[in-house]
Protein backbone atom coordinates (compact mmCIF):
# COMPACT_ATOMS: atom_id res chain seq x y z
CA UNK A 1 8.85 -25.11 35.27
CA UNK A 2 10.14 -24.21 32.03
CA UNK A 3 11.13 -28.06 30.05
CA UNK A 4 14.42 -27.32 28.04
CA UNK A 5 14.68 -30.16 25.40
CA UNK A 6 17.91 -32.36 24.04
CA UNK A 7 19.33 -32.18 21.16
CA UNK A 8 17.46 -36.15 20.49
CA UNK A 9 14.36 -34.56 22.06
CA UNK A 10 13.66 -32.04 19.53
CA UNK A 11 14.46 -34.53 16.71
CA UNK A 12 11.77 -36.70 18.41
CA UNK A 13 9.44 -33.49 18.37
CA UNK A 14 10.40 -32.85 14.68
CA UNK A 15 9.00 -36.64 13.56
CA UNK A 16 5.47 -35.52 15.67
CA UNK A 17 5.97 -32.35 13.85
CA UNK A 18 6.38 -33.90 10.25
CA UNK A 19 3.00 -35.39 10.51
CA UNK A 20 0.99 -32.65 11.57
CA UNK A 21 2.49 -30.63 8.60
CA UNK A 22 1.73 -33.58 6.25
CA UNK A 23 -1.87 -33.79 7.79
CA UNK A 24 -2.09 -29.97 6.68
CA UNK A 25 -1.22 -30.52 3.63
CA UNK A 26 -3.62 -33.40 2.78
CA UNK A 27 -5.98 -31.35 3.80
CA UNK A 28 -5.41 -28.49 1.57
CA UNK A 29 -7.06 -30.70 -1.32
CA UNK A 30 -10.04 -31.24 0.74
CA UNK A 31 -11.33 -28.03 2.25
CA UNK A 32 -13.84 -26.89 -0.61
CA UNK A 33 -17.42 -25.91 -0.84
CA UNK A 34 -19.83 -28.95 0.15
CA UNK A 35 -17.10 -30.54 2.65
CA UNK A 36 -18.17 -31.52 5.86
CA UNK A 37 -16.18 -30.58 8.97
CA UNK A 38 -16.34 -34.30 10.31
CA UNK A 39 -15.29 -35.25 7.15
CA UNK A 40 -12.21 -33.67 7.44
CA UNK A 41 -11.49 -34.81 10.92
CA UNK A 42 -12.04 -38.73 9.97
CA UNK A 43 -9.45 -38.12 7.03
CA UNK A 44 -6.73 -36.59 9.28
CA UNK A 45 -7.52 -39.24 12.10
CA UNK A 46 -7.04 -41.97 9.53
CA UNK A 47 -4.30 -40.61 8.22
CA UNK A 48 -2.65 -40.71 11.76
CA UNK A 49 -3.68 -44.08 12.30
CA UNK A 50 -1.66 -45.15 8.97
CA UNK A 51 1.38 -42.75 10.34
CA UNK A 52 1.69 -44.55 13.87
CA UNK A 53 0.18 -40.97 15.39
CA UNK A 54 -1.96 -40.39 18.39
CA UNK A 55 -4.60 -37.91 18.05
CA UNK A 56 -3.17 -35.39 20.54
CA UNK A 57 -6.69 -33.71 20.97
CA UNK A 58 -9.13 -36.16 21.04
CA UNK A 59 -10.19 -36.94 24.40
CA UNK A 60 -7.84 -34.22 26.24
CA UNK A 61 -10.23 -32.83 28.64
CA UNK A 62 -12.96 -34.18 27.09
CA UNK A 63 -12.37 -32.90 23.43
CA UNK A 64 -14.57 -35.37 21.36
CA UNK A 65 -12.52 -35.02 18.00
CA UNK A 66 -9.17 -34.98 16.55
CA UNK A 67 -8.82 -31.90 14.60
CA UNK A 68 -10.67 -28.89 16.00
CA UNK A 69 -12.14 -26.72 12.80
CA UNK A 70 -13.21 -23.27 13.36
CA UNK A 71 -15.30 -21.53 11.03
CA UNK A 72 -15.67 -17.76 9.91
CA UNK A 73 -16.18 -15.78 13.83
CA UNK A 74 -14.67 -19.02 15.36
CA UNK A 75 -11.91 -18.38 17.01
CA UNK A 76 -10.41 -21.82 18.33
CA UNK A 77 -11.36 -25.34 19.43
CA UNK A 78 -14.47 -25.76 17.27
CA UNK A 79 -15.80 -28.96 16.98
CA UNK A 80 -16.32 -30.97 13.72
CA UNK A 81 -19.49 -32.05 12.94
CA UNK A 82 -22.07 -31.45 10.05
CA UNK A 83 -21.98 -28.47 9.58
CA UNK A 84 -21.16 -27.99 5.45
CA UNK A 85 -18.41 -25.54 4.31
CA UNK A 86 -19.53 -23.12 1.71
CA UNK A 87 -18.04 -21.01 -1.02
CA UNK A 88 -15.98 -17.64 0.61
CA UNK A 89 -15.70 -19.43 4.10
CA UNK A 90 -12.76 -19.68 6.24
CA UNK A 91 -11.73 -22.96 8.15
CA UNK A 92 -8.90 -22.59 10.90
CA UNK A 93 -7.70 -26.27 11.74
CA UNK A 94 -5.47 -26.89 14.28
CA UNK A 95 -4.04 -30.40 14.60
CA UNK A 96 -1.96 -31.81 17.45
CA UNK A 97 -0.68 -35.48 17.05
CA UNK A 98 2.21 -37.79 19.90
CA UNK A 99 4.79 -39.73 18.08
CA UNK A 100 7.01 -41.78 20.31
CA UNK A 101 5.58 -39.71 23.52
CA UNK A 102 6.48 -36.49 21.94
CA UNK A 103 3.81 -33.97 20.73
CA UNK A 104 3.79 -31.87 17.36
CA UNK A 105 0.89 -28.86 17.15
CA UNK A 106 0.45 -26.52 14.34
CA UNK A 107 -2.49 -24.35 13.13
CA UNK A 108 -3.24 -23.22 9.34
CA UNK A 109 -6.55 -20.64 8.34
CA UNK A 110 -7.78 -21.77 5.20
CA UNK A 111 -10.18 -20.17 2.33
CA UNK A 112 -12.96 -22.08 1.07
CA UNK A 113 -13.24 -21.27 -3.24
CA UNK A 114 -12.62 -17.76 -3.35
CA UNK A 115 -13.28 -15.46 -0.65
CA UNK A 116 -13.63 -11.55 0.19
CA UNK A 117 -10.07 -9.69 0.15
CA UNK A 118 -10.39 -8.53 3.30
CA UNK A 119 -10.93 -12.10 4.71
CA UNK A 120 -7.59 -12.92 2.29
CA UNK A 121 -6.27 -9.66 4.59
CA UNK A 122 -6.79 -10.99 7.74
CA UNK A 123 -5.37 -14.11 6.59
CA UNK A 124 -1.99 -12.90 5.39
CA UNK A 125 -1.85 -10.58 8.05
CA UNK A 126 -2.11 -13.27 10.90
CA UNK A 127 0.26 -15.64 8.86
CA UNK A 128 2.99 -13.03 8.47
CA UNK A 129 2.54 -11.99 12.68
CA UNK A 130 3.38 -16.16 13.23
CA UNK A 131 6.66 -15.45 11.48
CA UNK A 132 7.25 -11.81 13.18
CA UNK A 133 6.67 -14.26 16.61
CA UNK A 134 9.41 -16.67 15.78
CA UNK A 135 11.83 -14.30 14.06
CA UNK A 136 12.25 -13.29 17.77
CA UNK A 137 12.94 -17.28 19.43
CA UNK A 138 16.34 -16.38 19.31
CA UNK A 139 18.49 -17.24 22.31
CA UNK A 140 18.46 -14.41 24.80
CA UNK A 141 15.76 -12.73 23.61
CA UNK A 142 13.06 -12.50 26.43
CA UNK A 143 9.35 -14.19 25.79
CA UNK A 144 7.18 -11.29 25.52
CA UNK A 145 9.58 -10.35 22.59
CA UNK A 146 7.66 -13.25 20.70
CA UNK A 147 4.60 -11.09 21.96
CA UNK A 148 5.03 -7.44 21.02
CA UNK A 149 6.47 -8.50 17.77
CA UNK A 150 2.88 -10.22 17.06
CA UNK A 151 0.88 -7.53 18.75
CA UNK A 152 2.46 -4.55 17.10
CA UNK A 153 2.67 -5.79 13.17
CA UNK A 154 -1.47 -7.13 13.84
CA UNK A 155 -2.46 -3.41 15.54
CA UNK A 156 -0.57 -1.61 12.91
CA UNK A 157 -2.32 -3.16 10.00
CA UNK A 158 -5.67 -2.73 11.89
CA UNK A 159 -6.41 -6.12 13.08
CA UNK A 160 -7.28 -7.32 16.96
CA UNK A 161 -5.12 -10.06 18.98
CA UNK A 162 -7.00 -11.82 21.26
CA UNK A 163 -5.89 -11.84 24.78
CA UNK A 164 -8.13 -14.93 26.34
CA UNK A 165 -5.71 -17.88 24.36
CA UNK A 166 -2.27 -18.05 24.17
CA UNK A 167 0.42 -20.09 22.87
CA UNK A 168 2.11 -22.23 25.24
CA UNK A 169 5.50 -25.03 26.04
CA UNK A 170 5.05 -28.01 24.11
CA UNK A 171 6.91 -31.16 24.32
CA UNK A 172 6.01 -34.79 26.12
CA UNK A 173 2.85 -32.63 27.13
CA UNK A 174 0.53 -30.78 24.89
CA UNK A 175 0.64 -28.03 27.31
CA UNK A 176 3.85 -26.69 29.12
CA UNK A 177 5.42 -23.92 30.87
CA UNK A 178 5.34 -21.17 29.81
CA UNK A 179 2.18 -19.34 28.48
CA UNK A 180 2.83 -17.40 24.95
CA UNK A 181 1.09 -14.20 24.77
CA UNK A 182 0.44 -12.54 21.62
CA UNK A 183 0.34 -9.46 23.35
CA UNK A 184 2.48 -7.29 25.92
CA UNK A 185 5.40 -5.25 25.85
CA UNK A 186 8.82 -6.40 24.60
CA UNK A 187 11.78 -7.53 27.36
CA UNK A 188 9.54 -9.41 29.41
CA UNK A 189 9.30 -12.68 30.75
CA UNK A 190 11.90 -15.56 30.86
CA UNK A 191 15.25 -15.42 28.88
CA UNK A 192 14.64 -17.94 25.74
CA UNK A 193 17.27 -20.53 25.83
CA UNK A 194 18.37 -23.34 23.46
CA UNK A 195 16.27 -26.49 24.03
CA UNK A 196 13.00 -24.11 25.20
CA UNK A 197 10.11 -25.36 22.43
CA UNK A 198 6.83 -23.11 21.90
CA UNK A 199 3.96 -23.45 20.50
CA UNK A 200 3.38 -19.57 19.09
CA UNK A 201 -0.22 -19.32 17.55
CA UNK A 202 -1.76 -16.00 17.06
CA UNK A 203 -5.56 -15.74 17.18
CA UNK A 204 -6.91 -12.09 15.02
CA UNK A 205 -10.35 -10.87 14.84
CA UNK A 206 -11.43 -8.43 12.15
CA UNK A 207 -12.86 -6.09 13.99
CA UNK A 208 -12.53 -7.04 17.88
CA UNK A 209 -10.34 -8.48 20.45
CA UNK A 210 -12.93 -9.71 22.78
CA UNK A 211 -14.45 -13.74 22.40
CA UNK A 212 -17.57 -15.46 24.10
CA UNK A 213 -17.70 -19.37 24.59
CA UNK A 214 -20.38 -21.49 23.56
CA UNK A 215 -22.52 -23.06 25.65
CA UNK A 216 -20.82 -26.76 24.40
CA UNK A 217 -18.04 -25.27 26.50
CA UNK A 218 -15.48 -25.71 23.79
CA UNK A 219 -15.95 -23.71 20.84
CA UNK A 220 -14.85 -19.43 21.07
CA UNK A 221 -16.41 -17.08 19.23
CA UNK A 222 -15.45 -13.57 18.28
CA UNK A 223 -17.58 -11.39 20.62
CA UNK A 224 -19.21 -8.93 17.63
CA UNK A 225 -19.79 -12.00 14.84
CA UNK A 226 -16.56 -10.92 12.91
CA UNK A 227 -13.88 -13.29 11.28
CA UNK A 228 -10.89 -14.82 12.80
CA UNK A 229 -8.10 -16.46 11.77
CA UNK A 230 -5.42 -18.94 13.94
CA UNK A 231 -1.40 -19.81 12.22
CA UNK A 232 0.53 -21.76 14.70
CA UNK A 233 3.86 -23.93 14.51
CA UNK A 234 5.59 -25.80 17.34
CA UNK A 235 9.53 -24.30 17.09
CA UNK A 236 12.56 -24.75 19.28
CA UNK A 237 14.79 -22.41 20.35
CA UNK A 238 18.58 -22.92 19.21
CA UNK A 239 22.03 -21.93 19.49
CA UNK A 240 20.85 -20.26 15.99
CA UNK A 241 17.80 -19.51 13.85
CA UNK A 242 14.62 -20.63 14.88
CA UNK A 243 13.62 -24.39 13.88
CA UNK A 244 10.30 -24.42 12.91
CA UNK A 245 9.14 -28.30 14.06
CA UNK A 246 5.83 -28.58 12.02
CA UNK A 247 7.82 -27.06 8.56
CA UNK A 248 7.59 -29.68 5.74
C-alpha cells in the first residue's frame, strides 16, 4: 500500500531531510586521501547525535554502521571500517537519519583528490539521471516514467543501470511501497499523486549492469571490478514541481 503524505507530514520529512543534506555537506571537507571510512561514519553519527537524529541505518537488519560508504566497484551498502581512502578514489555515501518518527535518505558519489575523467563521467552522468528521475514526479505521471527517464539518458551516454536495487517509498519507514526502478519502459506502474514521497537513487556501473554480494552479506559489488556510482534524494510529489526533501 502506497503511503500518501500530509501537507505537515512532508514538512516533518523535510526537517529529517535537512540533516541528511547537512551531514553531506560536512562531509564534503572530509573525504580526502588518508581518511578512514569509519572515520567518516563516527563524524556523521556524532553529528546526528548533536542534531536530535537517529541513525536510520544502523542496526536495520543488522547493518552495524550509520553511513554505508562504498568504494570504487562498490555498488551500495558498504560497510565502514579501516579501510584508507586514497588519491583518484570514489566514495558513494548514503545516509538515512528519523527526526520526529519521520525518515530523510539521500545518496552523494564523491571523488577523492583528483580522479580519472572518466570516473568524473560516470559521476556527472549518474548525478544528472537523479534529476532526469525527478523531473518526471509530477502528478499524473506514471512511476516507471521516473524509470525510463533514468534508464534511457544512462544507456545513451554508455553507462549500465543496475537492475538488483531500486529506489523505494519513504516516510515513517525507511522502506515503503512502492519499489523505484531505474529501469523499464515509460507509462507504467501507479499514477504519482500529491503526498506520494520516493526515494529515487540510481546505481551506474562503468562497464556492466550485473553485481555480486559479498560474503559479509551486505556490501554489492559490480560483477566485472568496474566503478559505480549511487545519487539519491528523498522528494515528494506535489500539486507542482517536484520538492526535493534532502535539498539544502
Amino acid at each position: 500500500m502506497i503511503i500518501l503524505k500530509s501537507t505537515s507530514e512532508i514538512a516533518a520529512m523535510r526537517r529529517a531531510g535537512q540533516v541528511v543534506a547537512r551531514a553531506h555537506e560536512l562531509l564534503k571537507a572530509h573525504i580526502k586521501p588518508g581518511v578512514k571510512t569509519k572515520e567518516l561514519d563516527a563524524l556523521v553519527e556524532d553529528f546526528f547525535r548533536k542534531e536530535g537524529a537517529i541513525p536510520a541505518f544502523k542496526g536495520y537488519r543488522g547493518y552495524p554502521a550509520c553511513i554505508c560508504a562504498s568504494v570504487n566497484d562498490e555498488v551500495v551498502h558498504g560497510i565502514p571500517g579501516e579501510r584508507v581512502l586514497k588519491e583518484g578514489d570514489i566514495i558513494g555515501v548514503d545516509i538515512g537519519a528519523i527526526v520526529d518518527g519521520y525518515c530523510g535518505d539521500a545518496a552523494w558519489t564523491y571523488p577523492v583528490g583528483q580522479i580519472e575523467p572518466r570516473a568524473q563521467d560516470l559521476l556527472e552522468v549518474t548525478e544528472q539521471a537523479l534529476y532526469r528521475g525527478i523531473a518526471q514526479m509530477v502528478a499524473g505521471n506514471r512511476l516507471t516514467d521516473i524509470s525510463h527517464a533514468i534508464q534511457s539518458f544512462v544507456e545513451e551516454r554508455g553507462y549500465f543501470v543496475v537492475r538488483d536495487f531500486v529506489g523505494h517509498g519513504i516516510g515513517r519507514a525507511m522502506h515503503e511501497e512502492p519499489q523505484v526502478p531505474n529501469f523499464g519502459p515509460p507509462g507504467r506502474g501507479p499514477v504519482l499523486k500529491p503526498g506520494m514521497t520516493l526515494a529515487v537513487e540510481p546505481m551506474v556501473n562503468s562497464s556492466d549492469y550485473r553485481v555480486r554480494i559479498a560474503p559479509d552479506q551486505w556490501t554489492v559489488y559490480t560483477l566485472d571490478g568496474g566503478l559505480s556510482a549511487h545519487f539519491e534524494h528523498t522528494v515528494a510529489v506535489t500539486e507542482g514541481e517536484p520538492l526535493i526533501l534532502t535539498a539544502l
